[in-house]
PDB file of N, CA and C in Angstrom:
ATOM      1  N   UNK A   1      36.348 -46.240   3.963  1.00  0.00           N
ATOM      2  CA  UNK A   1      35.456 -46.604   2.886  1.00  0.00           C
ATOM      3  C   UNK A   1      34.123 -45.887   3.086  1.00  0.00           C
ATOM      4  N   UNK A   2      34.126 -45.405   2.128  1.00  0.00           N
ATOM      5  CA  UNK A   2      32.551 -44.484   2.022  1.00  0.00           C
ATOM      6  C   UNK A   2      31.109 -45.756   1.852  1.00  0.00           C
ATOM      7  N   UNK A   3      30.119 -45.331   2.900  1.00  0.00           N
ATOM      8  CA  UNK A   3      29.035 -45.921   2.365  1.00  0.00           C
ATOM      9  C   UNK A   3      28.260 -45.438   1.260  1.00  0.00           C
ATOM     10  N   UNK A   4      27.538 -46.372   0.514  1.00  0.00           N
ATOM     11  CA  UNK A   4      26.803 -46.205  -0.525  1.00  0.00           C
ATOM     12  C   UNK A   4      25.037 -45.692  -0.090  1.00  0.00           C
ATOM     13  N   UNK A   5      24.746 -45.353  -0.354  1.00  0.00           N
ATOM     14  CA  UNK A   5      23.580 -44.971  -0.502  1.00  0.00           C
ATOM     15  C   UNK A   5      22.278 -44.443  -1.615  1.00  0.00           C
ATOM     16  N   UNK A   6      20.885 -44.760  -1.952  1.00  0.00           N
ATOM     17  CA  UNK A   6      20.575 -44.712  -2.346  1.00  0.00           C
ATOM     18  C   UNK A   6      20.569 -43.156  -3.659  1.00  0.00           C
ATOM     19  N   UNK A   7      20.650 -42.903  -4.660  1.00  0.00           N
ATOM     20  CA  UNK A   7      20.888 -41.400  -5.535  1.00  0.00           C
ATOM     21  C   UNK A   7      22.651 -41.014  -5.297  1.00  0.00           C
ATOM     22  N   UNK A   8      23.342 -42.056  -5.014  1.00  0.00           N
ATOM     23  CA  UNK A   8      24.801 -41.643  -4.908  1.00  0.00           C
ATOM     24  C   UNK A   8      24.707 -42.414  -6.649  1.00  0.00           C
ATOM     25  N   UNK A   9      25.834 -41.695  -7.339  1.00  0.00           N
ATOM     26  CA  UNK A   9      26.723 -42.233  -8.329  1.00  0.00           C
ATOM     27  C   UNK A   9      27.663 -43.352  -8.110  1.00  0.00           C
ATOM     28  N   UNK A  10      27.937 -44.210  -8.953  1.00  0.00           N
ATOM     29  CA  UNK A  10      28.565 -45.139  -8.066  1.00  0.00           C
ATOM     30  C   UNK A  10      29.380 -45.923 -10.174  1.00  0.00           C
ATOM     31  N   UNK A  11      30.143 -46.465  -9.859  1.00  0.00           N
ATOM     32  CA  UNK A  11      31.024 -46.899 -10.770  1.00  0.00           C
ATOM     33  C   UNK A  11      31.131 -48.875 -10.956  1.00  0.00           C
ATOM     34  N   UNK A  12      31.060 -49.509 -12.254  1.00  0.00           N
ATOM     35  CA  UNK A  12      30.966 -50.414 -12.392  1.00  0.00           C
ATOM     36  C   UNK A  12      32.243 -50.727 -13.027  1.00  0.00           C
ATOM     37  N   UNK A  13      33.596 -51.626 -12.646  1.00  0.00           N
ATOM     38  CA  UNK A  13      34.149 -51.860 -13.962  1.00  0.00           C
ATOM     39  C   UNK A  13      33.868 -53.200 -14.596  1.00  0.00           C
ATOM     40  N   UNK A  14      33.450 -53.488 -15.701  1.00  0.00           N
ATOM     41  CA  UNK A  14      33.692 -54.022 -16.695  1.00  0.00           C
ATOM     42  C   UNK A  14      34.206 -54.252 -17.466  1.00  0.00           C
ATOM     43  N   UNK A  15      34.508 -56.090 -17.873  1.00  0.00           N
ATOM     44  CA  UNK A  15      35.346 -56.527 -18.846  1.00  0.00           C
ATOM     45  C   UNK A  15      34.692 -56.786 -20.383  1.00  0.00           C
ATOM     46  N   UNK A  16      35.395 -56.387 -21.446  1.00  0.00           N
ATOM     47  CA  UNK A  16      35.301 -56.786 -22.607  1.00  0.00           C
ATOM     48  C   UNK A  16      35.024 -58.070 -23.304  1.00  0.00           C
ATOM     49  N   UNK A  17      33.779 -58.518 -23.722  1.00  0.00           N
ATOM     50  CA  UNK A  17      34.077 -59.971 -24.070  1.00  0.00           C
ATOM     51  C   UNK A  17      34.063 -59.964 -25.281  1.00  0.00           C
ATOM     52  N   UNK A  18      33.321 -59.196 -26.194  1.00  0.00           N
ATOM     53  CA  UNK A  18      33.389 -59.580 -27.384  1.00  0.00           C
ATOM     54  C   UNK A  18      32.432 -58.558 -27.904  1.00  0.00           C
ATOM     55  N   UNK A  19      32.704 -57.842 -29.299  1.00  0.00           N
ATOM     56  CA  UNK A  19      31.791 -56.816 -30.237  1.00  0.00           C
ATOM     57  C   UNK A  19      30.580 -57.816 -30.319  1.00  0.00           C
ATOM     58  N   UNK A  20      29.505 -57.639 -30.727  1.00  0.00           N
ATOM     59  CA  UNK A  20      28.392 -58.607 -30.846  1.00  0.00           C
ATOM     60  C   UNK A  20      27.780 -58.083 -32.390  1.00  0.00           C
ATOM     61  N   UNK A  21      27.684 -56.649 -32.296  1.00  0.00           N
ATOM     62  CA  UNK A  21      27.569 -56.104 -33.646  1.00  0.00           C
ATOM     63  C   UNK A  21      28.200 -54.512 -33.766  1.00  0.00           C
ATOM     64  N   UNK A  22      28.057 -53.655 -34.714  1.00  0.00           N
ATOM     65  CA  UNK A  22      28.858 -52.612 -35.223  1.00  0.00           C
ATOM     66  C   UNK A  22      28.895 -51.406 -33.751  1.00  0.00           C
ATOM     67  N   UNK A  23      27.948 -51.702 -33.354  1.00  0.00           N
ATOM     68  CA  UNK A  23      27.632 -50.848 -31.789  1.00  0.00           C
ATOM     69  C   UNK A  23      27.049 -51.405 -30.460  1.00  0.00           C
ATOM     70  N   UNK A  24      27.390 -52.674 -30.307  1.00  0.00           N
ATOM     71  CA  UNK A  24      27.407 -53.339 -29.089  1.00  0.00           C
ATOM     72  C   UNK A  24      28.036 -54.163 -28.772  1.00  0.00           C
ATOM     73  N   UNK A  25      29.205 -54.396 -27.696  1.00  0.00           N
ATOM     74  CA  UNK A  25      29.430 -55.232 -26.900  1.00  0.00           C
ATOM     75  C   UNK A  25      28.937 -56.000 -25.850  1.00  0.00           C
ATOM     76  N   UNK A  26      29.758 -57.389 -25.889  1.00  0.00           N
ATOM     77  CA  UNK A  26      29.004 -57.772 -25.107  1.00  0.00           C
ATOM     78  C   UNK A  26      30.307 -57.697 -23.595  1.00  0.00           C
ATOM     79  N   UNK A  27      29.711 -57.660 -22.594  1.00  0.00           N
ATOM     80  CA  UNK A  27      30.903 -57.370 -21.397  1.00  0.00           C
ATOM     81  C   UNK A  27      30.441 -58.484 -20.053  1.00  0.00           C
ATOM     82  N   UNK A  28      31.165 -58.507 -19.432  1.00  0.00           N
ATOM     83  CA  UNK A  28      31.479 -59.486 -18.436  1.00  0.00           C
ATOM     84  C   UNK A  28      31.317 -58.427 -16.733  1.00  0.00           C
ATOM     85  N   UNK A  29      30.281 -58.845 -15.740  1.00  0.00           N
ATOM     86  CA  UNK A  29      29.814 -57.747 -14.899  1.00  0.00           C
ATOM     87  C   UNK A  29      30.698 -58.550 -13.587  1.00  0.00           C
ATOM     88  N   UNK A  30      31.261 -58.256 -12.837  1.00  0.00           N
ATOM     89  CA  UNK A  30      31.305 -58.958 -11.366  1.00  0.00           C
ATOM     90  C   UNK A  30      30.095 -59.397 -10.839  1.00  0.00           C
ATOM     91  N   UNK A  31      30.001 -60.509 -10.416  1.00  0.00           N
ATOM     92  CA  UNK A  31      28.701 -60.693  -9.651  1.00  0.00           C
ATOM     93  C   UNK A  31      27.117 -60.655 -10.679  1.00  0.00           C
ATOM     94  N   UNK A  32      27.310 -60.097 -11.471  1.00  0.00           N
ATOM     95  CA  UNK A  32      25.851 -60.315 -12.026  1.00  0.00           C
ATOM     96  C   UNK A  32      26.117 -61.571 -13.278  1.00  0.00           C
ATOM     97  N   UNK A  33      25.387 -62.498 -12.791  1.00  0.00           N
ATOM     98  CA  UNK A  33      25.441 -63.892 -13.574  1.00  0.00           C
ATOM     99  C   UNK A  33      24.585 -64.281 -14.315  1.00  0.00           C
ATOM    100  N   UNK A  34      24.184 -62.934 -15.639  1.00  0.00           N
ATOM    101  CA  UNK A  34      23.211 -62.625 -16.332  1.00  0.00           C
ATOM    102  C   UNK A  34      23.870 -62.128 -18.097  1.00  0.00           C
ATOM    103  N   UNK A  35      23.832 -62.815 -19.047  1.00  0.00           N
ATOM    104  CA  UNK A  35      24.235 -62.158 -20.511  1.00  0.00           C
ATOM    105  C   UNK A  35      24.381 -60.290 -20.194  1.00  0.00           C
ATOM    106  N   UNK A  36      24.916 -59.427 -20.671  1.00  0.00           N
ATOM    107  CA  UNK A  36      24.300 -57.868 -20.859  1.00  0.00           C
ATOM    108  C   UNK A  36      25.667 -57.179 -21.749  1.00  0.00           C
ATOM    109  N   UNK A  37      24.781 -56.952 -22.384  1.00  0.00           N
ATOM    110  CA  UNK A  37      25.501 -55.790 -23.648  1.00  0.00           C
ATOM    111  C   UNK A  37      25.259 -54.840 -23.206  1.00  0.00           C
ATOM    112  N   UNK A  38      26.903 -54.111 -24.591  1.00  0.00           N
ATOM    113  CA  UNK A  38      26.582 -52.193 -23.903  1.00  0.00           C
ATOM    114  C   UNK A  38      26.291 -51.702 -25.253  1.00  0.00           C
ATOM    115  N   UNK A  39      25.701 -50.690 -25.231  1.00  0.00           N
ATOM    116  CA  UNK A  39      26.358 -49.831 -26.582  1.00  0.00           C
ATOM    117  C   UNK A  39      27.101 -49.184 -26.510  1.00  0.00           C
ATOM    118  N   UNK A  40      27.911 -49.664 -27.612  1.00  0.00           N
ATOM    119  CA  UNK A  40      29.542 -48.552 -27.543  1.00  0.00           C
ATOM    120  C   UNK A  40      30.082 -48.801 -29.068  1.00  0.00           C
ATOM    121  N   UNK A  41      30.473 -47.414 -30.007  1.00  0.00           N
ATOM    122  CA  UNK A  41      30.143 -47.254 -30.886  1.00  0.00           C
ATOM    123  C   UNK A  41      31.996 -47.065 -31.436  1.00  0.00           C
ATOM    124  N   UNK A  42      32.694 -47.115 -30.556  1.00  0.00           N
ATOM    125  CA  UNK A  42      34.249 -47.211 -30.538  1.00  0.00           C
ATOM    126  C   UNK A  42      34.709 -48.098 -31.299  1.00  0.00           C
ATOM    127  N   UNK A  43      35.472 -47.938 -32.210  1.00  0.00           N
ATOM    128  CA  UNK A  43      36.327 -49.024 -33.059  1.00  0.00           C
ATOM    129  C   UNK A  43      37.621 -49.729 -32.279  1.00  0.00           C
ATOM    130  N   UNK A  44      38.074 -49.076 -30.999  1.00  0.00           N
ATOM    131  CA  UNK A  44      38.805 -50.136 -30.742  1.00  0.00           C
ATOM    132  C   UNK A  44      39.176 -50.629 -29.230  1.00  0.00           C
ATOM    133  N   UNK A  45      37.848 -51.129 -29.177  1.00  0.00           N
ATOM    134  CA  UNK A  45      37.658 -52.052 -27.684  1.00  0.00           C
ATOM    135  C   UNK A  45      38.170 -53.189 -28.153  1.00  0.00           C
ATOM    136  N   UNK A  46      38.483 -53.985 -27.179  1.00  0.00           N
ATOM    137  CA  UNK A  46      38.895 -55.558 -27.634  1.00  0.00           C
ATOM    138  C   UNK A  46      38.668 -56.303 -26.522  1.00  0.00           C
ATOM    139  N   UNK A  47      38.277 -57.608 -27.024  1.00  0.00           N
ATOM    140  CA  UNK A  47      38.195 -58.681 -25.600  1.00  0.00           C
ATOM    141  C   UNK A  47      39.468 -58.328 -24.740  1.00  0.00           C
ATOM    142  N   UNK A  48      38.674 -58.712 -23.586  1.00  0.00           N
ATOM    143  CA  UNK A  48      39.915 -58.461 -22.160  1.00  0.00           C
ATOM    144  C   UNK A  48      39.591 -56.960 -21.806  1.00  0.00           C
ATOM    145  N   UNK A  49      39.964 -55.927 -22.486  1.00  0.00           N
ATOM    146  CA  UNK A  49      39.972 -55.051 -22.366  1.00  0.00           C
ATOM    147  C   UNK A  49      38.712 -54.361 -21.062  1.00  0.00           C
ATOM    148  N   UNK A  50      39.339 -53.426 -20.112  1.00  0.00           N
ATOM    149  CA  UNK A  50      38.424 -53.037 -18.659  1.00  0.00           C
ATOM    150  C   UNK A  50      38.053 -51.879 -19.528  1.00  0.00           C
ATOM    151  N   UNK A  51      36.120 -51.648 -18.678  1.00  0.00           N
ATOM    152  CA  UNK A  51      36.070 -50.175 -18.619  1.00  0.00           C
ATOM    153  C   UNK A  51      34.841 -50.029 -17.396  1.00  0.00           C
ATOM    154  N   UNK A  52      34.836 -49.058 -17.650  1.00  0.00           N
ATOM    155  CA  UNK A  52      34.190 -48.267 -16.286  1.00  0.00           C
ATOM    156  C   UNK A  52      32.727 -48.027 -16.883  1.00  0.00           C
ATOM    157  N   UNK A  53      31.578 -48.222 -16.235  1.00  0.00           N
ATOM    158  CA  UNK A  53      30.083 -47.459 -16.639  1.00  0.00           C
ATOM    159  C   UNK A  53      30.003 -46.825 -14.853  1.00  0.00           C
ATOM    160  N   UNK A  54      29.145 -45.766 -15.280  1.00  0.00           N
ATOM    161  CA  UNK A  54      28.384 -45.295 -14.147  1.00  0.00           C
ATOM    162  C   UNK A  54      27.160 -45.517 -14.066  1.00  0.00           C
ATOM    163  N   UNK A  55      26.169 -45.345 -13.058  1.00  0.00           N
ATOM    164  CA  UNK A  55      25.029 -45.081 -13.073  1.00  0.00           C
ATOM    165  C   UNK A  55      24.691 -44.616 -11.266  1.00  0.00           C
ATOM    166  N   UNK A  56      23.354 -44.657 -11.178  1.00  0.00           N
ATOM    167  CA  UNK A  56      22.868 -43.876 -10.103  1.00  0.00           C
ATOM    168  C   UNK A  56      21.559 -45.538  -9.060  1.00  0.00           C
ATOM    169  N   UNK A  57      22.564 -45.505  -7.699  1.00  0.00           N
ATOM    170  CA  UNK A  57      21.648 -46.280  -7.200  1.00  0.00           C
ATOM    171  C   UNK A  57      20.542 -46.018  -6.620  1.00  0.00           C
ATOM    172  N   UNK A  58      19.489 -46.768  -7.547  1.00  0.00           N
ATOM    173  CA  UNK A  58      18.029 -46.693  -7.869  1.00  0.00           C
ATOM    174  C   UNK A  58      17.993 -47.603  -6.145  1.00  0.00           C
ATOM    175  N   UNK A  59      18.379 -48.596  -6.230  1.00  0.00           N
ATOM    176  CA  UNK A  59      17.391 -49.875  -4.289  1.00  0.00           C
ATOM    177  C   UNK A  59      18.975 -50.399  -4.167  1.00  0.00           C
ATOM    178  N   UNK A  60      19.058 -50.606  -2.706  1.00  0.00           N
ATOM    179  CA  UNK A  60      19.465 -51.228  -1.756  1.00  0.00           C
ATOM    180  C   UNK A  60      18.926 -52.193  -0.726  1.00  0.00           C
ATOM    181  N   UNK A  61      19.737 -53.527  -0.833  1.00  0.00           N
ATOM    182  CA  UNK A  61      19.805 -54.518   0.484  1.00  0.00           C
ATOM    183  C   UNK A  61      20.866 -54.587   0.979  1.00  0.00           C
ATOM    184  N   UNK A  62      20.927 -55.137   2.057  1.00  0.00           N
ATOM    185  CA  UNK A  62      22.072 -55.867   3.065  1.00  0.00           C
ATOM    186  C   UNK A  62      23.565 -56.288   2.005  1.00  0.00           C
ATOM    187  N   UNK A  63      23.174 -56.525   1.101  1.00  0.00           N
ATOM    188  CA  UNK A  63      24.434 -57.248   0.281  1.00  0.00           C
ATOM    189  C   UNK A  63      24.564 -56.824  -1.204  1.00  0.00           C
ATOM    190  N   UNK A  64      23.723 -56.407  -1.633  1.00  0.00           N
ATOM    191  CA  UNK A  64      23.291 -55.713  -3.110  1.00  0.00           C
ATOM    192  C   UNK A  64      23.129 -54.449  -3.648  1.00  0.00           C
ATOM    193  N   UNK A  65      23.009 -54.073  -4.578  1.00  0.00           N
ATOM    194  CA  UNK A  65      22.702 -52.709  -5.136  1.00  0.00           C
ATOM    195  C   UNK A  65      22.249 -52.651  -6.129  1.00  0.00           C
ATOM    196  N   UNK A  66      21.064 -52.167  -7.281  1.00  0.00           N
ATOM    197  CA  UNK A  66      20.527 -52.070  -7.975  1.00  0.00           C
ATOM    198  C   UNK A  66      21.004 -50.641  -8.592  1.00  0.00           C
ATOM    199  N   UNK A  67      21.490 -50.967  -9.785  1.00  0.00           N
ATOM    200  CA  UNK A  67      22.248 -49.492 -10.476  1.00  0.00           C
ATOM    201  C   UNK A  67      20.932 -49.309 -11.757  1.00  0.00           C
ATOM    202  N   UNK A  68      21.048 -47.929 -12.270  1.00  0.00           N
ATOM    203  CA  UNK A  68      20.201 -47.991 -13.555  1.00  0.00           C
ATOM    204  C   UNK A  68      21.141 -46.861 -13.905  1.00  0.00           C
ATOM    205  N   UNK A  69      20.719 -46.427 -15.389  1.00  0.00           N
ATOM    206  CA  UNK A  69      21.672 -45.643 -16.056  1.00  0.00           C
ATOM    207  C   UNK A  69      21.711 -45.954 -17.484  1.00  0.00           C
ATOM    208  N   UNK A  70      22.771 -45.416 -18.085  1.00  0.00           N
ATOM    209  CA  UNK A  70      22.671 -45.847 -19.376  1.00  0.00           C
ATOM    210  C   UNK A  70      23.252 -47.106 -19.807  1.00  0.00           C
ATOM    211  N   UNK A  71      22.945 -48.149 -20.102  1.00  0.00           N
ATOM    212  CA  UNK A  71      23.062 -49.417 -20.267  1.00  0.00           C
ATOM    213  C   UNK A  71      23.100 -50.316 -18.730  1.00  0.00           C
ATOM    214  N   UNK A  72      22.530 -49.419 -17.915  1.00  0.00           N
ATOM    215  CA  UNK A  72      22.376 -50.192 -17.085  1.00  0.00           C
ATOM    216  C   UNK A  72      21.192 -50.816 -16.379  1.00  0.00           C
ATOM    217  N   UNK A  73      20.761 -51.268 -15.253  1.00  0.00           N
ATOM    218  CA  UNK A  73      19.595 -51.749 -14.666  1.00  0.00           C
ATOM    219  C   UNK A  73      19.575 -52.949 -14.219  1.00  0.00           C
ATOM    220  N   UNK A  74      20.621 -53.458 -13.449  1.00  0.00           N
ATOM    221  CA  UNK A  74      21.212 -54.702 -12.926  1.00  0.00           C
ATOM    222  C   UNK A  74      21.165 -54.153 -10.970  1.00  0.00           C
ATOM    223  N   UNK A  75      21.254 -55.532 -10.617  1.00  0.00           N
ATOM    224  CA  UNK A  75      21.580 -55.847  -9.384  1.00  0.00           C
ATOM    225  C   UNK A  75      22.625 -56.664  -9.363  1.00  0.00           C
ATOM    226  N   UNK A  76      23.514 -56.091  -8.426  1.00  0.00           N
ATOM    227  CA  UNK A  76      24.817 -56.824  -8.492  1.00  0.00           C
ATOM    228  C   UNK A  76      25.381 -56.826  -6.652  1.00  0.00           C
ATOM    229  N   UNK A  77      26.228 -57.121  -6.390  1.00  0.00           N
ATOM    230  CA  UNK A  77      26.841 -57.151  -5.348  1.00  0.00           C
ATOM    231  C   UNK A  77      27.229 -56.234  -4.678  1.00  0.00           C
ATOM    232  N   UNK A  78      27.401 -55.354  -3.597  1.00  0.00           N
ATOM    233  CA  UNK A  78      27.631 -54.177  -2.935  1.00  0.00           C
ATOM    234  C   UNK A  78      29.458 -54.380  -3.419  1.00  0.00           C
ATOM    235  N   UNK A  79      29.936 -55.059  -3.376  1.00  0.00           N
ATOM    236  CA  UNK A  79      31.646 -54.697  -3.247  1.00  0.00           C
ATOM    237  C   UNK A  79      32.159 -54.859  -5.054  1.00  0.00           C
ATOM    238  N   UNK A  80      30.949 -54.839  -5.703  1.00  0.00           N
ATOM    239  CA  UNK A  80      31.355 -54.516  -7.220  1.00  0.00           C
ATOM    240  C   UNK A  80      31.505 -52.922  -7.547  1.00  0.00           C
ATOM    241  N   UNK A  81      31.162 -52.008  -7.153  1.00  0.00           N
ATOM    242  CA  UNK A  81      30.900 -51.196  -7.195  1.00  0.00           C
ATOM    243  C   UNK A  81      31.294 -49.775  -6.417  1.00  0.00           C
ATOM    244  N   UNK A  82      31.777 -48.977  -6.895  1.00  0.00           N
ATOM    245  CA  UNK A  82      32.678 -47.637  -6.282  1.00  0.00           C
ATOM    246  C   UNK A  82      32.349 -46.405  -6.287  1.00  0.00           C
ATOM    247  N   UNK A  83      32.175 -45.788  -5.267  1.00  0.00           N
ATOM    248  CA  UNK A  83      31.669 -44.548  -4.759  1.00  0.00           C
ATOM    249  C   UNK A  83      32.092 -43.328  -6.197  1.00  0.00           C
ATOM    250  N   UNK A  84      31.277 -42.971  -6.696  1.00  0.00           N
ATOM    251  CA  UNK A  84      31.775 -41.714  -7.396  1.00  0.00           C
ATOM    252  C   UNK A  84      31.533 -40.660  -7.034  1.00  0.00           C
ATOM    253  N   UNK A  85      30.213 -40.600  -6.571  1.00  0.00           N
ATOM    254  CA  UNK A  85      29.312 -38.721  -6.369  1.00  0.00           C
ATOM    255  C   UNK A  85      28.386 -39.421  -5.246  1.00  0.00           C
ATOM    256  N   UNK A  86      28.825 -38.608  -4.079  1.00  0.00           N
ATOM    257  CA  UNK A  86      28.099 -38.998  -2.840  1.00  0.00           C
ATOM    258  C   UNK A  86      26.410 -37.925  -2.877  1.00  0.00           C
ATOM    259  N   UNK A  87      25.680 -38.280  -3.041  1.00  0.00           N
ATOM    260  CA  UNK A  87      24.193 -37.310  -2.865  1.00  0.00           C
ATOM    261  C   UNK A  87      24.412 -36.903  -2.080  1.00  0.00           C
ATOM    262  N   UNK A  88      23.742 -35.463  -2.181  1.00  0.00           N
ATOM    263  CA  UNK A  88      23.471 -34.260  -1.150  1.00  0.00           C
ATOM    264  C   UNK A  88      22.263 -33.964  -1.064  1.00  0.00           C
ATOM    265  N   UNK A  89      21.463 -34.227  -0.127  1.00  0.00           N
ATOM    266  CA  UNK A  89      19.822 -33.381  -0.591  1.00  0.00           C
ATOM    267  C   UNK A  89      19.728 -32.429  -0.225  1.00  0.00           C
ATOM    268  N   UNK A  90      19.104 -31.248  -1.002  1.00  0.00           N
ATOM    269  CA  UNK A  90      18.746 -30.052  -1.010  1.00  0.00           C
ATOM    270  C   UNK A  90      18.260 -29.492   0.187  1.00  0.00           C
ATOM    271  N   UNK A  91      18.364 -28.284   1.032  1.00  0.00           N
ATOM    272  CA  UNK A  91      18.327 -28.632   2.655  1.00  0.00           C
ATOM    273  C   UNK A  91      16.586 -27.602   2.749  1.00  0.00           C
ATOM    274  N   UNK A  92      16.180 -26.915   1.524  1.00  0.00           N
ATOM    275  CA  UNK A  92      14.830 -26.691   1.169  1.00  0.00           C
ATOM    276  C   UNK A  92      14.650 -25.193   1.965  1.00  0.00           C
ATOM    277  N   UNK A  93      15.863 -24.454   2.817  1.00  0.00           N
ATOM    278  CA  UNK A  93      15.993 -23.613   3.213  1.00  0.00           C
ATOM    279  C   UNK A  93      15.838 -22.170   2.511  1.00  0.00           C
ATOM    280  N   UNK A  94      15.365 -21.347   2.319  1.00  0.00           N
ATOM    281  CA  UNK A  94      15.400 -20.430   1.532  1.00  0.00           C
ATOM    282  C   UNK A  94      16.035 -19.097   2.160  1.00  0.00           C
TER     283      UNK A  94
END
């Protein structure tokens, strides 16, 4: 298992709860025990239905992770969440 670290990409899945209006759902997060809609402009999501968001972790604790991104900006649980794009920093060498 890869560790996470801060500017890695990292993957959320999410459940479908319900359209709310013509371009937002509302979805169901692991661990974050907070209302949050997405925008998603798709005609055919349906309750139940999984999907995946990405975003980029902004802070880290001991047990948590703070994602931001597009529809995102939650803190949620370290084991919600899946390694996509491990950061590399630039080694400034010329």
């Amino acid at each position: 298992m890869s560790s996470i670290k801060p500017c890695d990409t990292v993957a959320i899945t999410e459940t479908i709860r319900k359209r709310v209006t013509e371009d937002r759902g509302r979805v169901l997060i692991p661990s974050y025990h907070q209302p949050h809609s997405i925008v998603d402009t798709s005609r055919n999501i349906s309750s139940g239905q999984q999907i995946e968001l990405t975003g980029e972790v902004l802070r880290m604790d001991d047990d948590t992770v703070t994602v931001g991104g597009k529809d995102l900006g939650i803190t949620i649980k370290r084991g919600a969440v899946r390694l996509v794009t491990s950061h590399v920093a630039p080694n400034g060498k010329k």
